[in-house]
PDB file of N, CA and C in Angstrom:
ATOM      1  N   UNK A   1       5.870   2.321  10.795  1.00  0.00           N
ATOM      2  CA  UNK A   1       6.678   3.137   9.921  1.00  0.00           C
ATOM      3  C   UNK A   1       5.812   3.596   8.750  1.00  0.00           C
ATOM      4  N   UNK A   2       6.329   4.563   8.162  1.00  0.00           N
ATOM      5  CA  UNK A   2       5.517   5.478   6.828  1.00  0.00           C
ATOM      6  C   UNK A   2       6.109   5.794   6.093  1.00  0.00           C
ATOM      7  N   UNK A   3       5.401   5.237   4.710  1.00  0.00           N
ATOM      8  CA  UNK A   3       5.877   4.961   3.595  1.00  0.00           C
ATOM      9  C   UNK A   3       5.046   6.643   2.841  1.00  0.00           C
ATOM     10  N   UNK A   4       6.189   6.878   1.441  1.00  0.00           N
ATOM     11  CA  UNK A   4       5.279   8.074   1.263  1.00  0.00           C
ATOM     12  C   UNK A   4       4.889   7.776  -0.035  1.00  0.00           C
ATOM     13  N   UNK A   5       3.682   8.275  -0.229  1.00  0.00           N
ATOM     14  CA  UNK A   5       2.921   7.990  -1.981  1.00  0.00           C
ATOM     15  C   UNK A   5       2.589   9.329  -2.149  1.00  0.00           C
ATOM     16  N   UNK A   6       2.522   9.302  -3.419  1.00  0.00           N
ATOM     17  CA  UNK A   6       1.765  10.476  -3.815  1.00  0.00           C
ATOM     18  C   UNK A   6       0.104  10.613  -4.048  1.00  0.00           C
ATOM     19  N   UNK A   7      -0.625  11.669  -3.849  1.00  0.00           N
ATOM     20  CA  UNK A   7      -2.175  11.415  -4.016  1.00  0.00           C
ATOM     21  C   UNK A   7      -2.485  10.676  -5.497  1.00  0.00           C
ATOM     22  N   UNK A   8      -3.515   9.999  -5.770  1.00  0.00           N
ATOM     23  CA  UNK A   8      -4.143   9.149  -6.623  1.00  0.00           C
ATOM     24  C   UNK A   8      -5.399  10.323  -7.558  1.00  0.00           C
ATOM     25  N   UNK A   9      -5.160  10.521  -9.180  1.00  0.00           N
ATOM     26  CA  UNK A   9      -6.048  10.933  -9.712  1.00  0.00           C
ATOM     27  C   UNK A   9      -7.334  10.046  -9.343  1.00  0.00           C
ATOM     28  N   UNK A  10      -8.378  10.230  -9.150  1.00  0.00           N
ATOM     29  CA  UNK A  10      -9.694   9.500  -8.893  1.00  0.00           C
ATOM     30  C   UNK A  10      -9.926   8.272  -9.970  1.00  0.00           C
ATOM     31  N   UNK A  11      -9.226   8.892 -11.605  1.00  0.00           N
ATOM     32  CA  UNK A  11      -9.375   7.694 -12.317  1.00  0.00           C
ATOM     33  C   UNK A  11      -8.645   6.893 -13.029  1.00  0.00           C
ATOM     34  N   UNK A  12      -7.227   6.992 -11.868  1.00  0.00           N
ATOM     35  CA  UNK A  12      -5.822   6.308 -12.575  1.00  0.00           C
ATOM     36  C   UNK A  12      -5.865   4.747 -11.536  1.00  0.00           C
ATOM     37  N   UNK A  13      -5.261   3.978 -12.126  1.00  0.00           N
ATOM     38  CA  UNK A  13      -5.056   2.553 -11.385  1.00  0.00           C
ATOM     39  C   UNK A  13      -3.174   3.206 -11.520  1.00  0.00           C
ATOM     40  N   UNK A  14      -2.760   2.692 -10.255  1.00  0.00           N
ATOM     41  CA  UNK A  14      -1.265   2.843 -10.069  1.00  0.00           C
ATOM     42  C   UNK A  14      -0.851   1.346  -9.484  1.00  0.00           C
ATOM     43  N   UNK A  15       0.171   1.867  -9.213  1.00  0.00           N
ATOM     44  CA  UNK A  15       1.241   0.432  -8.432  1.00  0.00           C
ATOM     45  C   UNK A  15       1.714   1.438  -7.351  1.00  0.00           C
ATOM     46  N   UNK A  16       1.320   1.146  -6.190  1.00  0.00           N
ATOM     47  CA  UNK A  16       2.432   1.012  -5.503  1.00  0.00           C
ATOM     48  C   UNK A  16       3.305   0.294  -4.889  1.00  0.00           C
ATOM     49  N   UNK A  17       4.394   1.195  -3.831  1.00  0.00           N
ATOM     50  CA  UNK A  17       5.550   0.156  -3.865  1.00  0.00           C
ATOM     51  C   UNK A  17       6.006   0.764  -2.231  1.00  0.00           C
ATOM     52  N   UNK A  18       6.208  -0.427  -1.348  1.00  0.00           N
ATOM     53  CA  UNK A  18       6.752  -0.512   0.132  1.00  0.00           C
ATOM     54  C   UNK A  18       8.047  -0.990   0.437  1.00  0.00           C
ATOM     55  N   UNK A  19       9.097  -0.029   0.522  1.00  0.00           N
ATOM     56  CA  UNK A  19      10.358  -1.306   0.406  1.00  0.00           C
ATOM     57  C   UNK A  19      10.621  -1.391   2.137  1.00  0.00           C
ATOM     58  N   UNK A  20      10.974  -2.170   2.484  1.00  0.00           N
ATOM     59  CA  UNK A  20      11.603  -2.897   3.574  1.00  0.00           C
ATOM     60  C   UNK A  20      13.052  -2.595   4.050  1.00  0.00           C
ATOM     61  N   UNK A  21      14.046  -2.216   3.090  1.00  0.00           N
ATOM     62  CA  UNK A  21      14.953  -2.534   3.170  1.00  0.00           C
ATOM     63  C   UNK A  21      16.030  -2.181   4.575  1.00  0.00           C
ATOM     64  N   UNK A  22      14.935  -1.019   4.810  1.00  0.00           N
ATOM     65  CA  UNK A  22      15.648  -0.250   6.481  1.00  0.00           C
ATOM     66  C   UNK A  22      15.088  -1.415   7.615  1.00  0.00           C
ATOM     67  N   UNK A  23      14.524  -2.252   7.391  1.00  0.00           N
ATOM     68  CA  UNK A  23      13.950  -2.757   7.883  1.00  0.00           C
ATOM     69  C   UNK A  23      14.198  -4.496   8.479  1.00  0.00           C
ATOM     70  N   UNK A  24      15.082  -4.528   7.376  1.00  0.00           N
ATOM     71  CA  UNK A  24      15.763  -5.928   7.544  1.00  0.00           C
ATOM     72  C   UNK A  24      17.136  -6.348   7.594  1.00  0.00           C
ATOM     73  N   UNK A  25      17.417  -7.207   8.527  1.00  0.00           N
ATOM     74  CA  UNK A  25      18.519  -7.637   8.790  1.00  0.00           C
ATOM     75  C   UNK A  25      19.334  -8.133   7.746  1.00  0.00           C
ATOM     76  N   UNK A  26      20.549  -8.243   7.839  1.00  0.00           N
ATOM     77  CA  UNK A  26      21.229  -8.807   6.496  1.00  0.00           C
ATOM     78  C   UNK A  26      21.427 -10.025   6.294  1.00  0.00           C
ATOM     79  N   UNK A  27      20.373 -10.262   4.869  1.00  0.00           N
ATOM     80  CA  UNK A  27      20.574 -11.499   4.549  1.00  0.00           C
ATOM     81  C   UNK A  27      18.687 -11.585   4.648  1.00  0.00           C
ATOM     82  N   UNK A  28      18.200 -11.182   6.010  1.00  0.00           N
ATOM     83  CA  UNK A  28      16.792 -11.677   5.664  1.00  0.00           C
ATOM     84  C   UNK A  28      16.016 -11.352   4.469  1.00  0.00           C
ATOM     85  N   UNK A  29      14.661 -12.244   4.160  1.00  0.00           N
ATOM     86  CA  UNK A  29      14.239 -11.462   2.787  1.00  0.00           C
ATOM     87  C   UNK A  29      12.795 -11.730   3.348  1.00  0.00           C
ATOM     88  N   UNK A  30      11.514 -11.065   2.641  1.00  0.00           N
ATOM     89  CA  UNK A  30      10.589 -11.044   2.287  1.00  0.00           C
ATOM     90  C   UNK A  30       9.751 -12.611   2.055  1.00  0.00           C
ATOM     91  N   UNK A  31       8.924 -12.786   2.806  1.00  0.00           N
ATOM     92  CA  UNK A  31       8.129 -14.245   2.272  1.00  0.00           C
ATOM     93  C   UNK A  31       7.157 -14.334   2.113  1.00  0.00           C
ATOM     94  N   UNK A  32       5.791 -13.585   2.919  1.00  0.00           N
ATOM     95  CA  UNK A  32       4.672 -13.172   2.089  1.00  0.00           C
ATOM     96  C   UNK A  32       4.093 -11.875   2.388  1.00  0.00           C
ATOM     97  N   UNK A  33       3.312 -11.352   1.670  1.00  0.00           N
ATOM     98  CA  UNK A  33       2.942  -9.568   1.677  1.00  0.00           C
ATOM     99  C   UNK A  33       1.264  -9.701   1.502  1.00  0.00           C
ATOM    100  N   UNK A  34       1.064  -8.582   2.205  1.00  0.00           N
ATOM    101  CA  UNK A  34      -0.321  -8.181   1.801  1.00  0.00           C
ATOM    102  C   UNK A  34      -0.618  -6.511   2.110  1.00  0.00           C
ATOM    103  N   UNK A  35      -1.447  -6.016   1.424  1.00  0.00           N
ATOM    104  CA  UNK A  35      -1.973  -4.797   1.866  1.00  0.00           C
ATOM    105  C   UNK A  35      -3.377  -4.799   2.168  1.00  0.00           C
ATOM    106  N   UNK A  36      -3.657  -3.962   2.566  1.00  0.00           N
ATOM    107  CA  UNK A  36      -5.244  -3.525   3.111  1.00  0.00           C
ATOM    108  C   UNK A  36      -5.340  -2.467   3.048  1.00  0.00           C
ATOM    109  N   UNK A  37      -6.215  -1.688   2.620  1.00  0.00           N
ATOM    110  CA  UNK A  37      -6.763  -0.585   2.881  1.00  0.00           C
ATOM    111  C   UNK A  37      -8.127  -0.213   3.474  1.00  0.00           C
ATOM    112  N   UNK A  38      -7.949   1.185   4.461  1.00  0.00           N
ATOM    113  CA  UNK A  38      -8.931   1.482   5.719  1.00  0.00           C
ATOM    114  C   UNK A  38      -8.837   3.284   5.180  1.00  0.00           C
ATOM    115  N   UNK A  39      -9.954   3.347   5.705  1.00  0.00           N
ATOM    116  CA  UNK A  39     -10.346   5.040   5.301  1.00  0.00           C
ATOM    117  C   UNK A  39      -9.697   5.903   6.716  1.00  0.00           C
ATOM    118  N   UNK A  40      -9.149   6.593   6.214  1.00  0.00           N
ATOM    119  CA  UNK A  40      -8.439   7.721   7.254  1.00  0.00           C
ATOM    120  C   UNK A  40      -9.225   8.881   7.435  1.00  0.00           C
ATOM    121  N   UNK A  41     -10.009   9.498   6.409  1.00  0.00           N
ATOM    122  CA  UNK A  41     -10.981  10.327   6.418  1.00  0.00           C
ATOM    123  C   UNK A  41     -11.532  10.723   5.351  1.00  0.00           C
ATOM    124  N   UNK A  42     -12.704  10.833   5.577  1.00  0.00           N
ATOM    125  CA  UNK A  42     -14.096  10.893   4.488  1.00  0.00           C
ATOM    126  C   UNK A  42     -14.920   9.932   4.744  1.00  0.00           C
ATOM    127  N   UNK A  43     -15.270   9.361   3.557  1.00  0.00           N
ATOM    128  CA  UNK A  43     -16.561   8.055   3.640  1.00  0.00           C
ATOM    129  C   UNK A  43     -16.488   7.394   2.026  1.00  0.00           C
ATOM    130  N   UNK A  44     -16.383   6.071   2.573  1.00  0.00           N
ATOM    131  CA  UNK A  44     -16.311   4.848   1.695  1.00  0.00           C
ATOM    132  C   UNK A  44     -16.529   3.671   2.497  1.00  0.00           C
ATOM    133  N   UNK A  45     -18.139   3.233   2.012  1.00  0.00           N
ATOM    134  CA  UNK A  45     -18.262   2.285   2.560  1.00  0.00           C
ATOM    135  C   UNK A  45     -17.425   0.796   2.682  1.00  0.00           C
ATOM    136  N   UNK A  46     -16.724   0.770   1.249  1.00  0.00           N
ATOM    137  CA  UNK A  46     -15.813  -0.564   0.893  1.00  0.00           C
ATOM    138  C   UNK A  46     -14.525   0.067   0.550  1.00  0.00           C
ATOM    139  N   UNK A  47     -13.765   0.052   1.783  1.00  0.00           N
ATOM    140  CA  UNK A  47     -12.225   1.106   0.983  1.00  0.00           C
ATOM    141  C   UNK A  47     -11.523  -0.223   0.936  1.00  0.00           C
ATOM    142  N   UNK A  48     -11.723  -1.504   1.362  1.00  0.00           N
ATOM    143  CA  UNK A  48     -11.078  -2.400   0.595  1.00  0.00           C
ATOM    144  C   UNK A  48     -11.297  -2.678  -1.206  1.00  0.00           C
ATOM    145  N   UNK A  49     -12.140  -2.504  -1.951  1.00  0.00           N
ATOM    146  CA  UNK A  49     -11.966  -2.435  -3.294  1.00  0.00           C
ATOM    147  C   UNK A  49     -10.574  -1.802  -3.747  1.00  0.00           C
ATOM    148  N   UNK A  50     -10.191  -0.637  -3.396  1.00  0.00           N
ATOM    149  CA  UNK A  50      -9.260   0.031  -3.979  1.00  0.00           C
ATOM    150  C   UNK A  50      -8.320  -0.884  -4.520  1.00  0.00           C
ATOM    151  N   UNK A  51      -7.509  -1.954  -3.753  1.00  0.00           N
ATOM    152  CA  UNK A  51      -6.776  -2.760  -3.851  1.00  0.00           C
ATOM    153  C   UNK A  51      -7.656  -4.085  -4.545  1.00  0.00           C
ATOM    154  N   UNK A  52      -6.514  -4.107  -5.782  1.00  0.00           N
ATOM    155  CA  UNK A  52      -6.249  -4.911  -6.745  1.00  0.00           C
ATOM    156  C   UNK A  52      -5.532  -5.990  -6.732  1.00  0.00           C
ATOM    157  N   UNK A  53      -6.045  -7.565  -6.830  1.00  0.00           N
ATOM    158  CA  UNK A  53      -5.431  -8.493  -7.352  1.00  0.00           C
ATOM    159  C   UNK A  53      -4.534  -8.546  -5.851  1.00  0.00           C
ATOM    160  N   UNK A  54      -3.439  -9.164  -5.855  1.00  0.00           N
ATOM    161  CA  UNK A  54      -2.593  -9.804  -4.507  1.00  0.00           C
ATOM    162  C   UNK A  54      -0.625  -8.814  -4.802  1.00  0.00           C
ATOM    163  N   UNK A  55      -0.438  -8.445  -3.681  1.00  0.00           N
ATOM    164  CA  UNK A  55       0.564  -8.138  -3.629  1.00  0.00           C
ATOM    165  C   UNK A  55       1.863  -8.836  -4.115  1.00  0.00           C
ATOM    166  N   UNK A  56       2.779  -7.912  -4.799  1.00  0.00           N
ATOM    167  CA  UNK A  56       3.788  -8.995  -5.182  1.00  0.00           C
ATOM    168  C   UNK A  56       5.369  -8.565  -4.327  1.00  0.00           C
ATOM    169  N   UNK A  57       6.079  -9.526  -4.500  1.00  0.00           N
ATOM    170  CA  UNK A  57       7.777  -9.191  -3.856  1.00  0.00           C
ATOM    171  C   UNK A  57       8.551  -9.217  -4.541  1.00  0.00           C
ATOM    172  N   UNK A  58       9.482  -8.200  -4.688  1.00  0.00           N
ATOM    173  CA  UNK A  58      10.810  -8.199  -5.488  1.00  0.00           C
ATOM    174  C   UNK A  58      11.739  -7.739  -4.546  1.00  0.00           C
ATOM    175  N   UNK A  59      12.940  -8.578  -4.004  1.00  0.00           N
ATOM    176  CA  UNK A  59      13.485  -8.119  -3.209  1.00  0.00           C
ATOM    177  C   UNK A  59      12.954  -7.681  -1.789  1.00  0.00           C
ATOM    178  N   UNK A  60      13.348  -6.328  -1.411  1.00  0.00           N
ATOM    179  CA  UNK A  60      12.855  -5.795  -0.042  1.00  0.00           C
ATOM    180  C   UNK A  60      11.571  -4.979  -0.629  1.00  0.00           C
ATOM    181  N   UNK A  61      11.468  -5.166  -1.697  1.00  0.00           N
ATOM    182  CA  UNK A  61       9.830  -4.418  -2.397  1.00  0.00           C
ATOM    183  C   UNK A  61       8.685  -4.782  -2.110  1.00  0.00           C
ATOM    184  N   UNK A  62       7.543  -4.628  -2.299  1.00  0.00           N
ATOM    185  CA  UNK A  62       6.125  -4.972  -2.259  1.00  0.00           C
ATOM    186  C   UNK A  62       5.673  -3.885  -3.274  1.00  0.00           C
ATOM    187  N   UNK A  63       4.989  -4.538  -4.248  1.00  0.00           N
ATOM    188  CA  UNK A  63       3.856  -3.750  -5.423  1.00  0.00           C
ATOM    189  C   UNK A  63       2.696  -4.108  -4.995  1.00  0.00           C
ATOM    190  N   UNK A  64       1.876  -3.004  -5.058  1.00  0.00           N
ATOM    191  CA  UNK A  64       0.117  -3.847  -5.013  1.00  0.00           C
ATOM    192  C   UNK A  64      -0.590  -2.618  -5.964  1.00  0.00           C
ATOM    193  N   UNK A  65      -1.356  -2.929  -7.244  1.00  0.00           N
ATOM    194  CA  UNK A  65      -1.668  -2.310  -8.131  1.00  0.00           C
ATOM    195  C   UNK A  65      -3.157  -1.732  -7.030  1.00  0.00           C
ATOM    196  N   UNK A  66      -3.429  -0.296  -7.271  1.00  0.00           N
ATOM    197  CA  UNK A  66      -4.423   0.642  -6.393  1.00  0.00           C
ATOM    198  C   UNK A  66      -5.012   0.995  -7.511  1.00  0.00           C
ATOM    199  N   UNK A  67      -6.504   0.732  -7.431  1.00  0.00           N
ATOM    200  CA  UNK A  67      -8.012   1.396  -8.078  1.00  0.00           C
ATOM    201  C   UNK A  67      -9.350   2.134  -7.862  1.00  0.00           C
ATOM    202  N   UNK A  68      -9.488   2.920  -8.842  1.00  0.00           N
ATOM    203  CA  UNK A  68     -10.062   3.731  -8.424  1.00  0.00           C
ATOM    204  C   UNK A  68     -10.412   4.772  -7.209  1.00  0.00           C
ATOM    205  N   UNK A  69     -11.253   4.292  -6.067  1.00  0.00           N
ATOM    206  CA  UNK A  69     -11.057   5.091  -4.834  1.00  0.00           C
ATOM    207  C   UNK A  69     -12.490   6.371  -5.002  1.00  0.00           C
ATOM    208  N   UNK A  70     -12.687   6.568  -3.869  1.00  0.00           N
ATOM    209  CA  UNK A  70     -13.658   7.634  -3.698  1.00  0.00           C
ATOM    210  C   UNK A  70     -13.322   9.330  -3.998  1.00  0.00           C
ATOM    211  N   UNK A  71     -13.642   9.966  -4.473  1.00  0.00           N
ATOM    212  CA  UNK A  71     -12.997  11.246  -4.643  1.00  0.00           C
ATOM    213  C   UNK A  71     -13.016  12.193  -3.241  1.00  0.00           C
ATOM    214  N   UNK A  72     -11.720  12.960  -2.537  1.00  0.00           N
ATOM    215  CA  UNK A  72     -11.818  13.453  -1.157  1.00  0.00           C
ATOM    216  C   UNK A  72     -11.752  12.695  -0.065  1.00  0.00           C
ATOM    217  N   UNK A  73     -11.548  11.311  -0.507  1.00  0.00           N
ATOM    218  CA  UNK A  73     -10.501  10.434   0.981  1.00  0.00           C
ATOM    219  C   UNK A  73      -9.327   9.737   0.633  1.00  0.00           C
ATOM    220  N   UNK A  74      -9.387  10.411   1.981  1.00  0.00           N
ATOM    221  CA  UNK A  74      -7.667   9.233   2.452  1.00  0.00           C
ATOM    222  C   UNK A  74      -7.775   8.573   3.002  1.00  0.00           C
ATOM    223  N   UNK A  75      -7.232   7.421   2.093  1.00  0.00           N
ATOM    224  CA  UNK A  75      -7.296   6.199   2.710  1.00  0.00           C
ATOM    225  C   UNK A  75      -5.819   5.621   3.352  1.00  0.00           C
ATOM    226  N   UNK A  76      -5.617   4.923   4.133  1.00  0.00           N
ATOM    227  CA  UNK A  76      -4.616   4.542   4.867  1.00  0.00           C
ATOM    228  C   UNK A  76      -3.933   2.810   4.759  1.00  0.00           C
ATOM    229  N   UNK A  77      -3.123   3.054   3.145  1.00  0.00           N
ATOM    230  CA  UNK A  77      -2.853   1.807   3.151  1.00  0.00           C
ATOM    231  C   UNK A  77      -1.655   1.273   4.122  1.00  0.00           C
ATOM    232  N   UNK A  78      -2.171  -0.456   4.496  1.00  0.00           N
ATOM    233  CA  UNK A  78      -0.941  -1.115   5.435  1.00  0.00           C
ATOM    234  C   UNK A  78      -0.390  -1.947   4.828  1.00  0.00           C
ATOM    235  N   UNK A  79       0.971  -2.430   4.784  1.00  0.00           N
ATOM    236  CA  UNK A  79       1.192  -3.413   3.987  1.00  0.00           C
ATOM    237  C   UNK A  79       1.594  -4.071   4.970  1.00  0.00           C
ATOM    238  N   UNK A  80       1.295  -5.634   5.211  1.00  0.00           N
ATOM    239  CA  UNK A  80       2.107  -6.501   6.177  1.00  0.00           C
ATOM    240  C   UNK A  80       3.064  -7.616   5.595  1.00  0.00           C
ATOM    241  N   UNK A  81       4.370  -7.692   5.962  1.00  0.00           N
ATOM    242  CA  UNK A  81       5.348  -9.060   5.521  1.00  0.00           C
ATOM    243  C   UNK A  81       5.597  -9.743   6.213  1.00  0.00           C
ATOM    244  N   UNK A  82       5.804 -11.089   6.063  1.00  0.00           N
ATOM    245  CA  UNK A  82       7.087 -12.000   7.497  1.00  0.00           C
ATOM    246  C   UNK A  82       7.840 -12.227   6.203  1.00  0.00           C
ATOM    247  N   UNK A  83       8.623 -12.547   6.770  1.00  0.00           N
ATOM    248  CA  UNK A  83      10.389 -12.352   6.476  1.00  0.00           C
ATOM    249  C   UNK A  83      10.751 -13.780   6.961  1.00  0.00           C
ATOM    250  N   UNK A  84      12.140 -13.991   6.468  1.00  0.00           N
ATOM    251  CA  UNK A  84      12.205 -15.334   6.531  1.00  0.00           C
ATOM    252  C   UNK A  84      13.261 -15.366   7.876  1.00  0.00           C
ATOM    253  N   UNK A  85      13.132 -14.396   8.753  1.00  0.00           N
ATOM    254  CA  UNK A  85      13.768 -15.093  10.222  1.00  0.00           C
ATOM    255  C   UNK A  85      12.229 -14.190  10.921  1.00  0.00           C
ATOM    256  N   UNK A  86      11.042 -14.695  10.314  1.00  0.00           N
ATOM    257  CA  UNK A  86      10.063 -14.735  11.093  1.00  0.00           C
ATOM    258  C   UNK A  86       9.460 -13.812  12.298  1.00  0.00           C
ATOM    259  N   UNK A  87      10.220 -11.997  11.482  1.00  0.00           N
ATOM    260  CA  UNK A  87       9.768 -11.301  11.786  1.00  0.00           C
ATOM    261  C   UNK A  87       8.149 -11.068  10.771  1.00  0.00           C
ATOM    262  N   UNK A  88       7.421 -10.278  11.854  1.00  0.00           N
ATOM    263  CA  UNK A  88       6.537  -9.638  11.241  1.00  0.00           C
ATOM    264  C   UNK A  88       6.491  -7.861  10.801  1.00  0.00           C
ATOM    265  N   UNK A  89       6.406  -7.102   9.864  1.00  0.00           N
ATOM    266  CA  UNK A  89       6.313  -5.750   9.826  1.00  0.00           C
ATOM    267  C   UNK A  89       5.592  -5.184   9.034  1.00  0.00           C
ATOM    268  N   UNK A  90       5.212  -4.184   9.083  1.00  0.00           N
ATOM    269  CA  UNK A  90       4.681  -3.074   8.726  1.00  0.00           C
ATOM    270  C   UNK A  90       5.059  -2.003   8.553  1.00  0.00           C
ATOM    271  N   UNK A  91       4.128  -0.863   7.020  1.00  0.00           N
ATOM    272  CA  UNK A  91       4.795  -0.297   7.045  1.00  0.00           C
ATOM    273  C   UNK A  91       3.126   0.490   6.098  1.00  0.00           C
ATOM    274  N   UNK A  92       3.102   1.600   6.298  1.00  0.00           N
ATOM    275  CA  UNK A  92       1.996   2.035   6.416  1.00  0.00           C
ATOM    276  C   UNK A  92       1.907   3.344   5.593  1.00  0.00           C
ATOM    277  N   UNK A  93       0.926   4.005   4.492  1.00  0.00           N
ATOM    278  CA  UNK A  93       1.194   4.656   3.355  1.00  0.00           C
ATOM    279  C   UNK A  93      -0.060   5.337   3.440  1.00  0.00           C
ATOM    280  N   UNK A  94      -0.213   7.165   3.454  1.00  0.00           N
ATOM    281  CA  UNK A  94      -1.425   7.253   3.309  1.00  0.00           C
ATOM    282  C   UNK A  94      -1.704   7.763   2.362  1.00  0.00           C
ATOM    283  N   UNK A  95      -2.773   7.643   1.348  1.00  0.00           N
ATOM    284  CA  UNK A  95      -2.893   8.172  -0.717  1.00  0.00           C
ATOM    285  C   UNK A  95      -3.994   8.646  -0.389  1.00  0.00           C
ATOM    286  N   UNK A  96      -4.536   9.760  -0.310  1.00  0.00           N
ATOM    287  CA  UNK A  96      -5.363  11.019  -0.784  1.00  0.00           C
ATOM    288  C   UNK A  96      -5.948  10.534  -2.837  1.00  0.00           C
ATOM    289  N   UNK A  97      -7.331  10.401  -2.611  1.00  0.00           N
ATOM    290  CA  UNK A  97      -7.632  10.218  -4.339  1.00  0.00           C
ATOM    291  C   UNK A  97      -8.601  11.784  -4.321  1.00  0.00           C
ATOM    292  N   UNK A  98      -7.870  12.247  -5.449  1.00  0.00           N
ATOM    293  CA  UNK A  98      -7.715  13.412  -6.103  1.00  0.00           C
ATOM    294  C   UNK A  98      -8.516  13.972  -7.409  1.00  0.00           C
ATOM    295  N   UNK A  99      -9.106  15.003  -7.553  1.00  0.00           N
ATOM    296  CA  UNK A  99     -10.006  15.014  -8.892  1.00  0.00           C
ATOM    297  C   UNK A  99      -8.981  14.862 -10.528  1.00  0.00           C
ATOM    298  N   UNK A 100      -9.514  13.902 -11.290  1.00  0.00           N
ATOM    299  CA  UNK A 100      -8.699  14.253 -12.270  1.00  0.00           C
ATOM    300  C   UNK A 100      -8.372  15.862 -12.444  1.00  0.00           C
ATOM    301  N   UNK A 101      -7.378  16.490 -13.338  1.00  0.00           N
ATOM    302  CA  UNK A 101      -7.207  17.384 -13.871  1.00  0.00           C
ATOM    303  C   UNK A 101      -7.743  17.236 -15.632  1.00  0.00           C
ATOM    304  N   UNK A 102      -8.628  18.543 -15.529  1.00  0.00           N
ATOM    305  CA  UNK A 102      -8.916  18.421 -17.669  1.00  0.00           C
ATOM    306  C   UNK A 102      -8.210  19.916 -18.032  1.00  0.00           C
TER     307      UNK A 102
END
Protein backbone atom coordinates (compact mmCIF):
# COMPACT_ATOMS: atom_id res chain seq x y z
CA UNK A 1 0.00 0.00 0.00
CA UNK A 2 1.02 3.87 -0.62
CA UNK A 3 1.23 6.33 1.56
CA UNK A 4 1.43 9.96 0.07
CA UNK A 5 4.17 12.67 1.19
CA UNK A 6 4.97 15.55 -0.20
CA UNK A 7 8.58 16.24 -1.91
CA UNK A 8 11.36 17.25 0.76
CA UNK A 9 13.21 20.82 0.39
CA UNK A 10 16.94 19.38 0.17
CA UNK A 11 17.52 21.31 3.49
CA UNK A 12 14.44 20.77 5.70
CA UNK A 13 14.39 17.75 8.34
CA UNK A 14 10.49 16.78 8.44
CA UNK A 15 8.39 14.10 10.22
CA UNK A 16 6.71 11.93 8.56
CA UNK A 17 3.67 10.07 9.24
CA UNK A 18 2.11 6.33 8.04
CA UNK A 19 -1.22 5.66 9.50
CA UNK A 20 -2.50 2.12 9.50
CA UNK A 21 -5.76 2.65 10.30
CA UNK A 22 -7.40 1.06 6.92
CA UNK A 23 -5.39 -1.46 7.78
CA UNK A 24 -6.37 -2.87 11.02
CA UNK A 25 -8.81 -4.85 12.51
CA UNK A 26 -10.84 -3.54 15.36
CA UNK A 27 -9.33 -3.33 18.38
CA UNK A 28 -5.80 -4.35 16.95
CA UNK A 29 -2.99 -1.79 17.58
CA UNK A 30 0.50 -1.13 16.53
CA UNK A 31 3.60 -2.82 18.49
CA UNK A 32 6.72 -2.08 16.79
CA UNK A 33 7.62 0.20 13.61
CA UNK A 34 10.44 0.85 11.55
CA UNK A 35 11.25 2.61 8.32
CA UNK A 36 13.95 2.25 5.77
CA UNK A 37 14.78 4.02 3.09
CA UNK A 38 16.00 2.74 -0.63
CA UNK A 39 16.62 5.00 -3.69
CA UNK A 40 13.90 4.77 -6.38
CA UNK A 41 15.88 6.88 -8.74
CA UNK A 42 19.02 8.82 -9.03
CA UNK A 43 22.16 8.04 -6.94
CA UNK A 44 22.91 7.97 -3.26
CA UNK A 45 25.25 5.88 -2.14
CA UNK A 46 23.77 5.76 1.69
CA UNK A 47 19.92 6.55 1.24
CA UNK A 48 19.66 5.01 4.60
CA UNK A 49 21.07 8.28 6.40
CA UNK A 50 17.99 10.16 5.46
CA UNK A 51 16.21 8.56 8.33
CA UNK A 52 16.59 9.85 11.71
CA UNK A 53 16.70 8.45 15.16
CA UNK A 54 13.87 5.33 15.52
CA UNK A 55 10.33 5.46 14.55
CA UNK A 56 7.63 6.31 16.90
CA UNK A 57 3.64 5.06 17.44
CA UNK A 58 0.72 6.96 18.28
CA UNK A 59 -2.19 5.06 17.75
CA UNK A 60 -2.55 3.63 14.05
CA UNK A 61 0.38 6.37 13.34
CA UNK A 62 4.06 5.97 12.74
CA UNK A 63 6.41 9.31 12.77
CA UNK A 64 9.97 8.93 11.65
CA UNK A 65 11.78 12.39 11.53
CA UNK A 66 13.52 12.51 7.50
CA UNK A 67 17.05 14.35 6.80
CA UNK A 68 18.54 15.90 4.53
CA UNK A 69 18.69 13.60 1.31
CA UNK A 70 20.47 14.01 -2.04
CA UNK A 71 19.14 16.73 -4.32
CA UNK A 72 17.02 14.95 -7.60
CA UNK A 73 16.14 11.53 -5.90
CA UNK A 74 13.48 9.63 -4.92
CA UNK A 75 13.77 7.79 -2.49
CA UNK A 76 11.27 5.07 -1.54
CA UNK A 77 10.43 5.06 2.04
CA UNK A 78 8.93 1.56 3.75
CA UNK A 79 7.60 1.54 6.94
CA UNK A 80 7.11 -1.96 8.57
CA UNK A 81 4.66 -2.79 11.85
CA UNK A 82 3.37 -6.03 13.69
CA UNK A 83 0.41 -5.37 15.38
CA UNK A 84 -0.67 -7.02 18.26
CA UNK A 85 -2.74 -10.02 16.58
CA UNK A 86 0.63 -10.55 14.85
CA UNK A 87 0.04 -9.30 11.62
CA UNK A 88 2.85 -7.94 9.69
CA UNK A 89 2.38 -4.66 7.19
CA UNK A 90 3.50 -2.30 5.14
CA UNK A 91 2.99 0.61 3.78
CA UNK A 92 5.25 2.40 1.46
CA UNK A 93 5.85 6.39 0.69
CA UNK A 94 7.79 7.82 -2.10
CA UNK A 95 9.56 11.72 -1.16
CA UNK A 96 11.30 13.31 -4.10
CA UNK A 97 14.16 15.90 -2.22
CA UNK A 98 13.76 19.10 -3.93
CA UNK A 99 15.99 22.32 -4.41
CA UNK A 100 15.37 24.76 -1.70
CA UNK A 101 13.44 27.78 -3.03
CA UNK A 102 15.38 31.56 -2.37
Amino acid sequence: MRASIPAKLVGETVLETFDFLSQLALGETLSTATVTAAVYSGTDASPSAIVSGSATISGTKVTQLITAGTLGVVYLLTCTVTTSLSQTLLLEAFLAVVPNQT
